[in-house]
Protein backbone atom coordinates (compact mmCIF):
# COMPACT_ATOMS: atom_id res chain seq x y z
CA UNK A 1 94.67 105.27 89.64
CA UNK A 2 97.24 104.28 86.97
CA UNK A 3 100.63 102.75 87.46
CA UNK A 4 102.54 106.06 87.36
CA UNK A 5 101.49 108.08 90.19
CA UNK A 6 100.45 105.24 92.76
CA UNK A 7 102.82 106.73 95.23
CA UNK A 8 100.84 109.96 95.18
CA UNK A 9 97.75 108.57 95.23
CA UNK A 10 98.61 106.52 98.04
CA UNK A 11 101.68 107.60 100.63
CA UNK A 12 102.63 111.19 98.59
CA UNK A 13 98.87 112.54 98.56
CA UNK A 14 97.87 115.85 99.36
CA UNK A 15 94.46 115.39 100.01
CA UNK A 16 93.92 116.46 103.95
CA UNK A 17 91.83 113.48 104.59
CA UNK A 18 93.52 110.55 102.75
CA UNK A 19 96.81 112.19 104.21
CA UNK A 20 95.69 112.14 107.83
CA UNK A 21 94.61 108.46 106.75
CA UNK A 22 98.13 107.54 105.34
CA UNK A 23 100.73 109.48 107.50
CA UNK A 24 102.43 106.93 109.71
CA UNK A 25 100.25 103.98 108.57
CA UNK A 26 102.78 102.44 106.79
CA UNK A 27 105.49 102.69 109.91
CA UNK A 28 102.81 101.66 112.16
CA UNK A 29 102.30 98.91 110.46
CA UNK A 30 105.38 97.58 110.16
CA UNK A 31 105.61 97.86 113.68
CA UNK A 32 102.78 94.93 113.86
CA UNK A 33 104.53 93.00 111.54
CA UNK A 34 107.65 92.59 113.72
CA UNK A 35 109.92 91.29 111.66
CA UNK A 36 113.54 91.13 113.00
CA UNK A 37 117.24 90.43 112.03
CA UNK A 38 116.49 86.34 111.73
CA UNK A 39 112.92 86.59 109.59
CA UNK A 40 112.30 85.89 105.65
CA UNK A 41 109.78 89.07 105.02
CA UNK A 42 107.11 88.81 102.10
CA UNK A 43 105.27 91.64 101.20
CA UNK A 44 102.25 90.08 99.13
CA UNK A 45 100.64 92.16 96.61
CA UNK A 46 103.91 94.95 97.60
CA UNK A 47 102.62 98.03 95.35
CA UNK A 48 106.13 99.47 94.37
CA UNK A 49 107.84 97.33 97.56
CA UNK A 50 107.68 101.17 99.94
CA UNK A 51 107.07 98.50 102.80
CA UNK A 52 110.11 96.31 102.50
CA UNK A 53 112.39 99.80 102.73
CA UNK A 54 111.18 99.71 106.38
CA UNK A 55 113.05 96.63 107.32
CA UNK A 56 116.31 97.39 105.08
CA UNK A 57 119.19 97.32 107.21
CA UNK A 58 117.16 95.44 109.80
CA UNK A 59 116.94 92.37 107.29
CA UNK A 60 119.16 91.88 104.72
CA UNK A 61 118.22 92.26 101.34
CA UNK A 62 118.21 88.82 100.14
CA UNK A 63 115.82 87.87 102.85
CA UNK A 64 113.38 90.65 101.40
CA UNK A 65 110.63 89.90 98.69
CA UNK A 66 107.47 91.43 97.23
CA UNK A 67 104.93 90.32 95.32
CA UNK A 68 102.38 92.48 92.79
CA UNK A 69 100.93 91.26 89.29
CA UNK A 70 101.35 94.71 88.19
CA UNK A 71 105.13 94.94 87.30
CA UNK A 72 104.45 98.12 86.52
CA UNK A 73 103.91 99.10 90.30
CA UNK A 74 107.01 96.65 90.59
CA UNK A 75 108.85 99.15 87.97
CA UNK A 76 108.28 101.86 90.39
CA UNK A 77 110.45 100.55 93.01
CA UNK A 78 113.07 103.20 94.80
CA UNK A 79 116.72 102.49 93.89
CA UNK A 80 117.40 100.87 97.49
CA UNK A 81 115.23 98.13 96.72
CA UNK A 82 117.24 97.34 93.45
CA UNK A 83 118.88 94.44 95.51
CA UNK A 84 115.76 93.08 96.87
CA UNK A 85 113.58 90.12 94.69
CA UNK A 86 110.10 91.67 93.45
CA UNK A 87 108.21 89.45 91.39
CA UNK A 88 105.02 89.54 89.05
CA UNK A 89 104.51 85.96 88.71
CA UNK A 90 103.59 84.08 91.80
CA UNK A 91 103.44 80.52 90.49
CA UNK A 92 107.28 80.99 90.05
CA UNK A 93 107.72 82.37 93.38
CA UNK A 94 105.74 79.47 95.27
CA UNK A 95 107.98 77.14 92.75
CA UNK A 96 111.23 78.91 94.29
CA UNK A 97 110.00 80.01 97.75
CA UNK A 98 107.41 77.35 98.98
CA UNK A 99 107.48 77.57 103.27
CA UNK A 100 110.50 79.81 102.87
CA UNK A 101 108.71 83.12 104.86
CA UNK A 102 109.09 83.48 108.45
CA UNK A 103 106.62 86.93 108.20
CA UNK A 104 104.34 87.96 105.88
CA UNK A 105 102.49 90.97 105.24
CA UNK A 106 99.14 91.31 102.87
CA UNK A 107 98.55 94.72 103.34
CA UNK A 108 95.55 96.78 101.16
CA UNK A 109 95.11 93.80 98.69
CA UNK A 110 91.95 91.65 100.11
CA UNK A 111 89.10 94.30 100.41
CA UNK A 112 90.31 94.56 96.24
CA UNK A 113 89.79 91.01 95.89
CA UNK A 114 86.42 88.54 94.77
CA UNK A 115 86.01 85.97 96.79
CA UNK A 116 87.66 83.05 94.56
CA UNK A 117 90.69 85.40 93.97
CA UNK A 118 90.68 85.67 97.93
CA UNK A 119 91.01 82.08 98.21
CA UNK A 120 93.61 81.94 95.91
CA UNK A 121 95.20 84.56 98.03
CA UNK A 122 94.75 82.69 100.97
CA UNK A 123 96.48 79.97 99.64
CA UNK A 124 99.22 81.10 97.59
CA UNK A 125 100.39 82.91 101.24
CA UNK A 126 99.76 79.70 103.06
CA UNK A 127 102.38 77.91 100.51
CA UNK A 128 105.03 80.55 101.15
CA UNK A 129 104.53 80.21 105.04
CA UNK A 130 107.34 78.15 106.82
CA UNK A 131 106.22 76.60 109.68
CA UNK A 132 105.20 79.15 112.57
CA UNK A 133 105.29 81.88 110.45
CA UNK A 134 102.90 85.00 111.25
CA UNK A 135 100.81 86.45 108.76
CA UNK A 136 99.57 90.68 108.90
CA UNK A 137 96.67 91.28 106.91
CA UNK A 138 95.55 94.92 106.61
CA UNK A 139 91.95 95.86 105.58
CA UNK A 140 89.78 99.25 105.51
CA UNK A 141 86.97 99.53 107.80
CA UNK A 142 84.44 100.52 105.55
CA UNK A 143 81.16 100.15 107.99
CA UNK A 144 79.92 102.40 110.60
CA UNK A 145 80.62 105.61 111.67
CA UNK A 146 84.03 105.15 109.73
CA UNK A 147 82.32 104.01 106.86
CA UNK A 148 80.02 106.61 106.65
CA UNK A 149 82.52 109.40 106.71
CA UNK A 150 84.82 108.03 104.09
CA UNK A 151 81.57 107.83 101.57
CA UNK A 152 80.30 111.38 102.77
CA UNK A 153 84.40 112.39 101.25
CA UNK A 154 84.38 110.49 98.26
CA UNK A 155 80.87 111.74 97.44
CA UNK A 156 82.18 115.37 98.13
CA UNK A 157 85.18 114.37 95.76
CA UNK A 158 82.51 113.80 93.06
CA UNK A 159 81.35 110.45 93.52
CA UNK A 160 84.59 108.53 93.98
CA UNK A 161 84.41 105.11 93.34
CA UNK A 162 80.39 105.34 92.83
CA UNK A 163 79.89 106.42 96.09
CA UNK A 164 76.41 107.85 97.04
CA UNK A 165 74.84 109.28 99.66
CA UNK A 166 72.16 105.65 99.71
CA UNK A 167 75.61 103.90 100.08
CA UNK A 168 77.31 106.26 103.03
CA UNK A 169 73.88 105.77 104.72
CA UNK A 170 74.08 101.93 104.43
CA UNK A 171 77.65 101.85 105.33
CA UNK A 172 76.99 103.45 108.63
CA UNK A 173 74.47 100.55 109.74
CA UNK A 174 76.36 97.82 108.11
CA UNK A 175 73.79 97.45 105.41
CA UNK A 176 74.99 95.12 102.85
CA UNK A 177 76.41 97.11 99.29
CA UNK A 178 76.37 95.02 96.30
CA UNK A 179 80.13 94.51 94.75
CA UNK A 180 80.91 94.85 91.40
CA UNK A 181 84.21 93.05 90.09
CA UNK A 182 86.37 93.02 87.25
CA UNK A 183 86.62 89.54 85.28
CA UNK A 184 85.06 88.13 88.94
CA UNK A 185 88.75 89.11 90.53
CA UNK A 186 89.21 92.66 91.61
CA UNK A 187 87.44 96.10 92.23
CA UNK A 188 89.18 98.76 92.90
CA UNK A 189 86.70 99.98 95.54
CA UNK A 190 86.58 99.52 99.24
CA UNK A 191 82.53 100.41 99.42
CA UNK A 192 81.13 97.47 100.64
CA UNK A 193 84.20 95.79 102.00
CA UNK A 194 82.97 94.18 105.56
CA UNK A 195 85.53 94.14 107.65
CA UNK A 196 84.05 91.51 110.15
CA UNK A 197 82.88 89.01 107.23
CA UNK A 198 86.52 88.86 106.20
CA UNK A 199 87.46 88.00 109.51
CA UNK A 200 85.29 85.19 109.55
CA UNK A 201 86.83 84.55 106.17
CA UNK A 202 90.03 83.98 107.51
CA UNK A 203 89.34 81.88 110.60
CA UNK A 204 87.78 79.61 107.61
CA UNK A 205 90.55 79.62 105.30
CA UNK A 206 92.92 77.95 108.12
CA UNK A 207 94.41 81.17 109.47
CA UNK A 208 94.75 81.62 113.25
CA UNK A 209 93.58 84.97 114.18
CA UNK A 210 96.20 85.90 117.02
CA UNK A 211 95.78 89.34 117.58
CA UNK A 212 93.69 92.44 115.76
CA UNK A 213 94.82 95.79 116.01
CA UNK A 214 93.61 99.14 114.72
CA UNK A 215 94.93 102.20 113.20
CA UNK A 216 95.62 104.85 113.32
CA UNK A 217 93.93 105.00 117.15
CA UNK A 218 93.84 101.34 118.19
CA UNK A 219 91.70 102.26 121.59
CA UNK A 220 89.05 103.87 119.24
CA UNK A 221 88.58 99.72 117.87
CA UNK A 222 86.24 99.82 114.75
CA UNK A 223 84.40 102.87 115.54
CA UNK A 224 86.66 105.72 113.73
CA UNK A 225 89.87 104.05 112.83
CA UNK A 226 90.79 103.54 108.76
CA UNK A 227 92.22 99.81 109.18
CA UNK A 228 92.17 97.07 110.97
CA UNK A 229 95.02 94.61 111.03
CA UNK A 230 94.80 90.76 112.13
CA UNK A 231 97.66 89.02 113.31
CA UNK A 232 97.44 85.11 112.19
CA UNK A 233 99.22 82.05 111.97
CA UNK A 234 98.18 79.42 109.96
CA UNK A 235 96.43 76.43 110.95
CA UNK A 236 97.93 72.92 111.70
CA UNK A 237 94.79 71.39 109.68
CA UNK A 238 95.96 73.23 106.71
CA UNK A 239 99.48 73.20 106.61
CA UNK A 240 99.63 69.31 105.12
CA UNK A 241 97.10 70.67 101.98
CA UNK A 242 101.04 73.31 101.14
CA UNK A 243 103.76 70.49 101.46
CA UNK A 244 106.12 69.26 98.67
C-alpha cells in the first residue's frame, strides 16, 4: 500500500471480500464511539481523517483532531476536513492537547504495532484523555474460523502479506505465528495479530475494558466477524503517571 491510493485500498476497494469487510464498518463504528455535540473527538493514527467526516456537523470542527505519522495519508484529507487540526507529530499534540479529549478512537493502528510502539501508543492516548473520557480501539480478528478464511483469500490473492496455507491452518486453532517488524515498530500485516492477547494487553496498560463489540455481525462474537472493538476508560491508577 503506498500513500496515494490508501482510500482504495481501504474504504474505495473493489475486491468482493475486503468490500463486504469494509462497507459500513466505518459508520458502524462510529456509532460505538458515540461521540456527541459536547465531546473533544481524537482520531489516533486517522489515515486521511475519513472518520472525523462522520461527526462533522455533529461536532464542530475545532473540537475535531487526527493523528497519523504519515502526513502523507494526512495530505489526503477531503476538502471538508480542511478546517479540522490533523497532525504528524504527536509530541506537539500531547504538548498542546494533554487531557483535552472527551472520546477517542484508535481504530486499525494496534494489530500494526510492536509491542514497545504499543506502549507508547497506550500512553500517548492516555495523555490526551481528560478525565472520564472513553477510548474505542478497533482490531482484526485474525484467529479461528475468521482467521482462517482471511489467509485462505490472501493466499488466493498470491500470498498477500506472506500468507500460507501452514499459517491459515495455524490461524484457525490459534496457533501462535511469529511477527516480523519493521525497525521493532510496525508490520503491515495482521497474520498473527491475537485478538484476545491484546485484550489482556490493555487491561494491563491501565485501560478499563467497558464493553466489546463485534462487526460487522456482533451476535456472531469472534467466530466470523472482521473486528472486534473494546470500549475502555482509563484507569484511576494510571491517570496520576499523564498529569502536568
Amino acid at each position: 500500500m503506498t500513500a496515494t491510493n490508501y482510500a482504495s485500498y481501504t474504504r474505495d476497494t473493489r475486491e468482493i471480500l475486503k468490500g463486504l469487510a469494509h462497507r459500513g464498518r466505518l459508520s458502524s463504528a462510529a456509532q460505538i464511539l458515540g461521540a456527541g455535540p459536547t465531546d473533544r473527538l481524537l482520531d489516533y493514527g486517522c489515515g486521511d481523517g475519513h472518520l472525523l467526516t462522520y461527526f462533522q456537523g455533529i461536532i464542530g470542527d475545532e473540537d475535531l483532531c487526527g493523528y497519523d505519522p504519515d502526513s502523507g495519508l494526512l495530505a489526503q484529507r477531503s476538502q471538508t476536513l480542511e478546517n479540522v487540526d490533523l497532525r504528524p507529530d504527536i509530541h506537539a499534540l500531547i504538548n498542546d492537547k494533554r487531557h483535552l479529549f472527551t472520546r477517542i478512537a484508535c481504530f486499525e493502528v494496534c494489530e500494526h504495532l510492536s509491542p514497545s510502539a504499543m506502549s507508547d501508543a497506550f500512553s500517548n492516548i492516555q495523555a490526551l484523555a481528560a478525565p472520564g473520557a472513553i477510548v474505542v480501539f478497533g482490531v482484526p480478528v485474525e484467529s479461528g474460523p475468521s482467521g482462517f478464511i482471511k489467509n485462505l483469500y490472501r493466499v488466493a490473492k498470491g500470498g498477500r502479506q506472506r500468507a500460507t496455507l501452514p499459517k491459515a491452518f495455524r490461524s484457525l486453532f490459534g496457533v501462535k505465528i511469529k511477527r516480523e517488524y519493521v525497525s521493532d515498530q510496525w508490520t503491515h500485516s495482521h497474520i498473527g495479530f491475537r485478538w484476545r492477547q491484546f485484550q489482556e494487553d490493555l487491561e494491563l496498560n491501565g485501560f478499563v475494558i467497558k464493553k466489546r463489540t463485534y462487526l460487522p455481525v456482533p451476535q456472531l462474537g469472534p467466530l466470523l466477524n472482521n473486528e472486534v472493538y473494546f470500549v475502555c476508560e482509563v484507569a484511576d491508577s494510571v491517570k496520576f503517571t499523564h498529569q502536568v
